[in-house]
N, C-alpha and C. Protein backbone atom coordinates (compact mmCIF):
# COMPACT_ATOMS: atom_id res chain seq x y z
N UNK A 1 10.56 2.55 18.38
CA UNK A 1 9.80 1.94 17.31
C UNK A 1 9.97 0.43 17.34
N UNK A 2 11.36 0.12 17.72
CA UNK A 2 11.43 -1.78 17.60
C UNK A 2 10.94 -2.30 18.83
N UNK A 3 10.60 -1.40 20.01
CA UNK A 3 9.61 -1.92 20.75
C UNK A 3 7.98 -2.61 20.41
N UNK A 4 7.73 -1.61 19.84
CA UNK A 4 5.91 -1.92 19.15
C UNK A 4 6.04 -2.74 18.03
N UNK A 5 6.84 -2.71 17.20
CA UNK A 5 7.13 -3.72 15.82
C UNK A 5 7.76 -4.99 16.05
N UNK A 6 7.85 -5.77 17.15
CA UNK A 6 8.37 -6.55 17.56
C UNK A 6 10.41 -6.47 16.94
N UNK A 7 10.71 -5.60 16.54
CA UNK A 7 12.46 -5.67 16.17
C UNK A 7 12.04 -5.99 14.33
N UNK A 8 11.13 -4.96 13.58
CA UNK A 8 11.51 -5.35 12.48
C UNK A 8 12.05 -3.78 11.85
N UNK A 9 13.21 -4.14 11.49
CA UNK A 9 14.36 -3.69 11.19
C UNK A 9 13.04 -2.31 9.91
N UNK A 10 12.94 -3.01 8.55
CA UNK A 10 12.29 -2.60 7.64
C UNK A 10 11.20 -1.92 7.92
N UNK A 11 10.55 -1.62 9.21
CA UNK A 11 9.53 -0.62 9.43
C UNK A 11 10.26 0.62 9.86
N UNK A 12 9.74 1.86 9.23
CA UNK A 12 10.42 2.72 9.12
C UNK A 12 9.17 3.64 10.03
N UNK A 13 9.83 4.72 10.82
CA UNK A 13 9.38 5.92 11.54
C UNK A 13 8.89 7.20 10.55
N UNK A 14 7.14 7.15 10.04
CA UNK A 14 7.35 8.80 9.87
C UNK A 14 6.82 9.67 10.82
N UNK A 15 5.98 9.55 11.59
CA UNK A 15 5.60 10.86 12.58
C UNK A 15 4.61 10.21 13.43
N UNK A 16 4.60 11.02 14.63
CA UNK A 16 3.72 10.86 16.00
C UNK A 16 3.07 11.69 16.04
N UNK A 17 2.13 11.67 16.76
CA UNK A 17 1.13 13.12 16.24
C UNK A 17 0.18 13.20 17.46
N UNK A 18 -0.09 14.15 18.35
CA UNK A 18 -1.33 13.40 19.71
C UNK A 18 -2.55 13.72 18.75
N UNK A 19 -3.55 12.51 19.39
CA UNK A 19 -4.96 12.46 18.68
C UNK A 19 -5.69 12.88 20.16
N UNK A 20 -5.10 12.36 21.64
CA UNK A 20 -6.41 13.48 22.40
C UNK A 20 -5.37 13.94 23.51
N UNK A 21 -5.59 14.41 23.95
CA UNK A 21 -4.78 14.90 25.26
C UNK A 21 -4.93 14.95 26.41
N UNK A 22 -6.24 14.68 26.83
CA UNK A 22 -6.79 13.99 28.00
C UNK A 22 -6.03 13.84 29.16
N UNK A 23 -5.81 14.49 29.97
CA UNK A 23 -4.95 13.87 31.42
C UNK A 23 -4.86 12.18 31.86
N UNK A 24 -6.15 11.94 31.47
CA UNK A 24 -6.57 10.58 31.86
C UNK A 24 -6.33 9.36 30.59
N UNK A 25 -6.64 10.05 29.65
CA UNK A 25 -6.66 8.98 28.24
C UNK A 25 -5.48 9.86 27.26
N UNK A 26 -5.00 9.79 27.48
CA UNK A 26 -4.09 10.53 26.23
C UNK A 26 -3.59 9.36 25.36
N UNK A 27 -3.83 9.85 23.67
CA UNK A 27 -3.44 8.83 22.81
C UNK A 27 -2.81 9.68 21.55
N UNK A 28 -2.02 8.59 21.10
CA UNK A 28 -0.84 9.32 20.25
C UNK A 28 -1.16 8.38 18.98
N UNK A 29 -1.27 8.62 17.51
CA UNK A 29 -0.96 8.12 16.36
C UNK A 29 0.74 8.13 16.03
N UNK A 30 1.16 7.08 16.06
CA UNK A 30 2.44 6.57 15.36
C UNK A 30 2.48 5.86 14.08
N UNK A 31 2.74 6.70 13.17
CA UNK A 31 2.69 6.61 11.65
C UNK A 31 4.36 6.06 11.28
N UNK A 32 4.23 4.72 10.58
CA UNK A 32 5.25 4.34 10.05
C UNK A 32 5.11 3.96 8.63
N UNK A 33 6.34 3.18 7.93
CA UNK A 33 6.35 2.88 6.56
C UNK A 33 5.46 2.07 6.16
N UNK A 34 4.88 1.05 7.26
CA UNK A 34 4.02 -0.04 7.25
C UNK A 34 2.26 0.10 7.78
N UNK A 35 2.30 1.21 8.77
CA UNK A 35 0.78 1.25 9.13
C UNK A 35 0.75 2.43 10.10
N UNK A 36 -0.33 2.51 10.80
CA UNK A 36 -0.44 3.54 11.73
C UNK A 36 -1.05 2.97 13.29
N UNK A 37 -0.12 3.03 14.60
CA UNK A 37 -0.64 2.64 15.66
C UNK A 37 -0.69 3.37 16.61
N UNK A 38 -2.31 3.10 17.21
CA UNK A 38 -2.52 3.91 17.95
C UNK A 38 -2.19 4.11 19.37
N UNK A 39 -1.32 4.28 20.10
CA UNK A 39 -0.99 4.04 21.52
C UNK A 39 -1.54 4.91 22.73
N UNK A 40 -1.75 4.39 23.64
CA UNK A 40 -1.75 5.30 24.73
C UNK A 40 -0.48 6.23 25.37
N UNK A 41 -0.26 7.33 25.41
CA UNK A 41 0.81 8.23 25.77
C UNK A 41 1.08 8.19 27.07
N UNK A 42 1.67 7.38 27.48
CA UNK A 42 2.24 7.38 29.42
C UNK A 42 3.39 6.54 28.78
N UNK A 43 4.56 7.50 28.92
CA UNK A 43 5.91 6.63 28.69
C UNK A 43 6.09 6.46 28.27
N UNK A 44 7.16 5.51 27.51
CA UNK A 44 7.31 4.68 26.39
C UNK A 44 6.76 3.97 25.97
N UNK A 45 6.69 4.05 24.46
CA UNK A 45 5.59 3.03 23.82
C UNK A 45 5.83 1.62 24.01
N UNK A 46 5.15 0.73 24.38
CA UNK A 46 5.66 -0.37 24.17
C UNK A 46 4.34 -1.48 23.64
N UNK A 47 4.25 -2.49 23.24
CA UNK A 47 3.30 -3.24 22.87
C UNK A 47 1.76 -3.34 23.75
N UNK A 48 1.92 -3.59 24.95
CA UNK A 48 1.09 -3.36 25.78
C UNK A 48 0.39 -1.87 25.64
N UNK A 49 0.87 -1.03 25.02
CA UNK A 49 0.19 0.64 24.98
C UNK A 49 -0.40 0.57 23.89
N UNK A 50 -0.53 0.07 23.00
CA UNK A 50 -1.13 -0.31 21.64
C UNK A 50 -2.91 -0.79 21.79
N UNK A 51 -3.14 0.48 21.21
CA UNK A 51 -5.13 0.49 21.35
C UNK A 51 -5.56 -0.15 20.27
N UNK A 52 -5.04 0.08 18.94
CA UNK A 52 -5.07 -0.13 17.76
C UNK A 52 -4.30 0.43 16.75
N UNK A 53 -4.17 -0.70 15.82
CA UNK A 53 -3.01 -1.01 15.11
C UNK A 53 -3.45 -1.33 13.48
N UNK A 54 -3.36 -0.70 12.60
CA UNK A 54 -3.68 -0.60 11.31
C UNK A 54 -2.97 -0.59 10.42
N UNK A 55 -2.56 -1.91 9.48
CA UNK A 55 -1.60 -1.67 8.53
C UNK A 55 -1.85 -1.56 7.54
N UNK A 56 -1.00 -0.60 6.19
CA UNK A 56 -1.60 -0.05 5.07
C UNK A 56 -2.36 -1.51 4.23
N UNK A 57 -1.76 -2.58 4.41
CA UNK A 57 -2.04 -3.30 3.34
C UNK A 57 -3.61 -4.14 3.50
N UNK A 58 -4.02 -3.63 4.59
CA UNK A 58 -5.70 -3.61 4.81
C UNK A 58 -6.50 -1.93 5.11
N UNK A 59 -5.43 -1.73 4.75
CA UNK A 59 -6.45 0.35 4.59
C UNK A 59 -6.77 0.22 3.70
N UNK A 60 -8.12 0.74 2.97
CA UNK A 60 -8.63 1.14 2.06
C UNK A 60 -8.71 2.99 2.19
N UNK A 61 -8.93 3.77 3.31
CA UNK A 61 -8.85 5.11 3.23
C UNK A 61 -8.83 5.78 4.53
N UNK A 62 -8.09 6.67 4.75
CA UNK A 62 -8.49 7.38 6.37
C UNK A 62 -9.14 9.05 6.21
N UNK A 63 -10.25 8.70 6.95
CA UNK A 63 -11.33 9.89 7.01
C UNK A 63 -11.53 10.58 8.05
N UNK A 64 -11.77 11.88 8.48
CA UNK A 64 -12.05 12.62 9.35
C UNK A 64 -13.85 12.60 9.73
N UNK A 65 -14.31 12.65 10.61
CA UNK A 65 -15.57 12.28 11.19
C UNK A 65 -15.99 12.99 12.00
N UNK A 66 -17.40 14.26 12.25
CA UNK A 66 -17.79 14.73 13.69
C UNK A 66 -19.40 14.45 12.84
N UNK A 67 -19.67 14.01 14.55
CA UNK A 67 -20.83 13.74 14.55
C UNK A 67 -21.10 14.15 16.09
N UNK A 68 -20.84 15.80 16.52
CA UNK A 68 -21.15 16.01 17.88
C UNK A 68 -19.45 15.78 18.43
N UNK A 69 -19.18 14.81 18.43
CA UNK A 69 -17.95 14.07 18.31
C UNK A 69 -16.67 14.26 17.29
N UNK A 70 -15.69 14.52 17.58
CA UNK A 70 -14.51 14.72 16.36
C UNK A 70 -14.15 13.11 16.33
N UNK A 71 -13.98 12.60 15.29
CA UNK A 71 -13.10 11.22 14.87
C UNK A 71 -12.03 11.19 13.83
N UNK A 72 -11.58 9.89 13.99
CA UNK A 72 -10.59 9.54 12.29
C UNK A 72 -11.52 8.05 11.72
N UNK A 73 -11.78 8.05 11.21
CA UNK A 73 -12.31 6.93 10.83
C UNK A 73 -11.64 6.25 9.95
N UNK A 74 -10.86 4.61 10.07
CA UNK A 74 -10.43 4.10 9.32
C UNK A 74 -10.87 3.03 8.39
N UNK A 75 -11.18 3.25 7.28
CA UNK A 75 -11.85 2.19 6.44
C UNK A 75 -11.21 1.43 6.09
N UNK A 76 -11.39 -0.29 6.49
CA UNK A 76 -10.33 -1.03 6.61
C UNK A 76 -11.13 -2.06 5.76
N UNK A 77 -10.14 -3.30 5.06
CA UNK A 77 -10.72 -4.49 4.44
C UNK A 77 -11.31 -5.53 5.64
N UNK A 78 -12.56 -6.10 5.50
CA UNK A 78 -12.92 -6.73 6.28
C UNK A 78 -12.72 -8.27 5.56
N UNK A 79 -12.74 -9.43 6.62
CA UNK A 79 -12.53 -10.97 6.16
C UNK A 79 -13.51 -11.42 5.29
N UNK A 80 -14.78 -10.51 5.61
CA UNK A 80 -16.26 -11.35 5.10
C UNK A 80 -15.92 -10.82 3.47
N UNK A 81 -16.15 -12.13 3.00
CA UNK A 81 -15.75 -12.23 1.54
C UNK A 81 -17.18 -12.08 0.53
N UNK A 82 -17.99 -12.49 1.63
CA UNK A 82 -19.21 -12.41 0.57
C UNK A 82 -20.21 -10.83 0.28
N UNK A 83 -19.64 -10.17 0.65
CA UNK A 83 -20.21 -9.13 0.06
C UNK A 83 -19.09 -7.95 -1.02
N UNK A 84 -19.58 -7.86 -2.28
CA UNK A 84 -18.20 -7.45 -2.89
C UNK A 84 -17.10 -6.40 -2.83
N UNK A 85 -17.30 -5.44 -1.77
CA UNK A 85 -16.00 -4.57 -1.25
C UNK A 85 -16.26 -4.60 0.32
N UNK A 86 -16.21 -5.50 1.12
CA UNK A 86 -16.96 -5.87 1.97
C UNK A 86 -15.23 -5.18 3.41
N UNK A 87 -16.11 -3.89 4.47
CA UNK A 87 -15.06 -3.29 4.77
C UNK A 87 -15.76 -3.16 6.41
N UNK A 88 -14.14 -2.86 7.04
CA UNK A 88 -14.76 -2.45 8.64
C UNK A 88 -14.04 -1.11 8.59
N UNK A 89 -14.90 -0.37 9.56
CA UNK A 89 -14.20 1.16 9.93
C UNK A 89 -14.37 1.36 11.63
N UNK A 90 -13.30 1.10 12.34
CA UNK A 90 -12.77 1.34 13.50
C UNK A 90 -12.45 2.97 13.58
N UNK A 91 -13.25 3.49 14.44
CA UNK A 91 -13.24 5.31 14.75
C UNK A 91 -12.13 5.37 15.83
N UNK A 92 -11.65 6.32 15.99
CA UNK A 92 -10.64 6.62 16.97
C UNK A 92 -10.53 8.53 17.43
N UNK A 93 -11.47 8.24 18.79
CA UNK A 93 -11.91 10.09 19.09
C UNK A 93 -10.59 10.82 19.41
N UNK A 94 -10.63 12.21 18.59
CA UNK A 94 -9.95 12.97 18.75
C UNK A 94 -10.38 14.01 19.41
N UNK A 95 -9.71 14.93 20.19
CA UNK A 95 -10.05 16.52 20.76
C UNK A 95 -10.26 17.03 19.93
N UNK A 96 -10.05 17.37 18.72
CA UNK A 96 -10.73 18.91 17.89
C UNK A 96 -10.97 18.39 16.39
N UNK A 97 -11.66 18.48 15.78
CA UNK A 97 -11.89 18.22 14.24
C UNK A 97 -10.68 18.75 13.61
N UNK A 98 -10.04 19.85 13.12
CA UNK A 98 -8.92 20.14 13.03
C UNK A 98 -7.54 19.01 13.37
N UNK A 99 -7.34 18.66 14.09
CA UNK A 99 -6.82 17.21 14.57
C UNK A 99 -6.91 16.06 13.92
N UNK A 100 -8.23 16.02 13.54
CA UNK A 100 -8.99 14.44 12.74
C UNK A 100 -8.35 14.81 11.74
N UNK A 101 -8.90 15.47 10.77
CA UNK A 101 -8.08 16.62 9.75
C UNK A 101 -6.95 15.95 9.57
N UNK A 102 -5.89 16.70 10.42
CA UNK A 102 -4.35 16.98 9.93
C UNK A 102 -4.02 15.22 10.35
N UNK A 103 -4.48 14.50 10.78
CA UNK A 103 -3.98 13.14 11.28
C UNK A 103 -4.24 12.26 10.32
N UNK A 104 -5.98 12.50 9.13
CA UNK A 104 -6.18 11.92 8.48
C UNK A 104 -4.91 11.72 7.30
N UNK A 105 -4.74 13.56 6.78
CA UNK A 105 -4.37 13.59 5.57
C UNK A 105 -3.07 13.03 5.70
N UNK A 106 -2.37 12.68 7.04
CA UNK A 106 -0.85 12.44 7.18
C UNK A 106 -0.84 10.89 6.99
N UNK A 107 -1.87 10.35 7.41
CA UNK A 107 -2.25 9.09 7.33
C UNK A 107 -2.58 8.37 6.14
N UNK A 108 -3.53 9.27 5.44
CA UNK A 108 -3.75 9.14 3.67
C UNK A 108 -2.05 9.48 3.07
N UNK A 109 -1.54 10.35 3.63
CA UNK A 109 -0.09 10.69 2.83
C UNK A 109 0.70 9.22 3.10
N UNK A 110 0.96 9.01 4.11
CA UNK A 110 2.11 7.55 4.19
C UNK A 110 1.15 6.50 3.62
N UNK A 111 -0.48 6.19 3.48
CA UNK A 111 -0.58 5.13 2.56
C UNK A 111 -0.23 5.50 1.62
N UNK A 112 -0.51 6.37 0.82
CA UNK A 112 0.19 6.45 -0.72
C UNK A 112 1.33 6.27 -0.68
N UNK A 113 2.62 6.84 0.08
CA UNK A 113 3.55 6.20 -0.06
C UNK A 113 3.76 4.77 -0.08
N UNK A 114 3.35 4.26 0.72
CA UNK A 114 3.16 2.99 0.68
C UNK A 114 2.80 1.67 -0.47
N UNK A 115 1.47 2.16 -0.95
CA UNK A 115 0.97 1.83 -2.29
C UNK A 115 2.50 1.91 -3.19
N UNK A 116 2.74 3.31 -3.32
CA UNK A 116 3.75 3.17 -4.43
C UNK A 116 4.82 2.64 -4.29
N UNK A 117 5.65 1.69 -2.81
CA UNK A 117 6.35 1.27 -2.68
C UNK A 117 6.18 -0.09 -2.91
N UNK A 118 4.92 -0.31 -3.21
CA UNK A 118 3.93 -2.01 -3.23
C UNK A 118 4.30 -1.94 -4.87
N UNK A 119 4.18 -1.03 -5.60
CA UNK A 119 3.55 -0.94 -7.10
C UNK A 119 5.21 -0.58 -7.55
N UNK A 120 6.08 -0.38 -6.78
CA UNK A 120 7.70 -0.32 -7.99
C UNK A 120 7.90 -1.56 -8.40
N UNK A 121 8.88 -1.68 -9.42
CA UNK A 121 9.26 -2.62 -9.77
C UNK A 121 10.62 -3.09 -9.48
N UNK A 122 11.00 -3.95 -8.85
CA UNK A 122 11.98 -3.86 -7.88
C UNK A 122 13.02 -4.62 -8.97
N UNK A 123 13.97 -4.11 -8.91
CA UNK A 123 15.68 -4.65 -10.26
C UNK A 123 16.38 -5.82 -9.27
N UNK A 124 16.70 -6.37 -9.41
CA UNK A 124 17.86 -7.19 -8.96
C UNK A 124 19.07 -6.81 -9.64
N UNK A 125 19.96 -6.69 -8.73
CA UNK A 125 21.74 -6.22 -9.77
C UNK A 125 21.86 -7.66 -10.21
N UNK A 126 22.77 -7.57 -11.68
CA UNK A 126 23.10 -8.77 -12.12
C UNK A 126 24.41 -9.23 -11.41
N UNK A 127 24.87 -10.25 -11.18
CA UNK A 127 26.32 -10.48 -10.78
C UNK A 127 27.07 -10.10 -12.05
N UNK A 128 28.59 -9.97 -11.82
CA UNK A 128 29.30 -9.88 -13.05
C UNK A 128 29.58 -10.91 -13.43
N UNK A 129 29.84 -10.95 -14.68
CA UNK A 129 30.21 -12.31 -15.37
C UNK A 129 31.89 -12.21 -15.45
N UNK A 130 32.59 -13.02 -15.34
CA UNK A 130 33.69 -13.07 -15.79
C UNK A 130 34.24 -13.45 -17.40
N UNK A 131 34.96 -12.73 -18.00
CA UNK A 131 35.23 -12.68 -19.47
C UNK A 131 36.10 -14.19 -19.53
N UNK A 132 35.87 -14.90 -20.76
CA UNK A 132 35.95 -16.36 -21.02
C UNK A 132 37.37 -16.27 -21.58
């Protein structure tokens, strides 16, 4: 994992999952505390294996897609400001609809986690005071 995250300690591992299996193209979803990246499967992951890379705090939702075609479709915040929910969705083909499926909802599951780790309210301990 501190290969692809450049060594950040605070990104946390939840699951790998293959999205195709392809002899030739095989690609794996790597779901962490921070986003979901998509790598190519030959070896170890390392930055260079990275197809695409999606972090929660520009997800808006992850969807399952066949059109002839099985997909995941990720609905992402786009830069263009002038239109008012103004979004990009980068597809990523999977082998079986079933697949899109179970990759989406795991994907929708760690953003919500996520969200709610954005939305706590974080305490600071007080130091102790020493009695006068």
């Amino acid at each position: 994992m501190l290969k692809l995250n450049e060594g950040n300690f605070n990104e946390k591992f939840v699951l790998s999952e293959s999205v195709r299996r392809d002899k030739e193209d095989r690609l794996k979803a790597i779901v962490t505390t921070e986003g979901v990246y998509f790598v190519r499967a030959r070896g170890i992951p390392s930055p260079e294996a990275i197809v695409l890379l999606v972090r929660f705090s520009e997800l808006y939702v992850c969807q399952p897609l066949s059109s002839g075609k099985d997909y995941i479709e990720l609905v992402m915040k786009a830069d263009n400001s002038s239109v008012p929910t103004p979004s990009k969705n980068p597809m990523v083909r999977c082998d079986k609809n079933i697949v899109a499926q179970k990759v989406a909802q795991k994907i929708n599951y760690a953003k919500n986690l996520y969200d709610e780790v954005q939305q706590t309210v974080k305490v600071e301990p007080k130091e102790p005071t020493s009695p006068v």
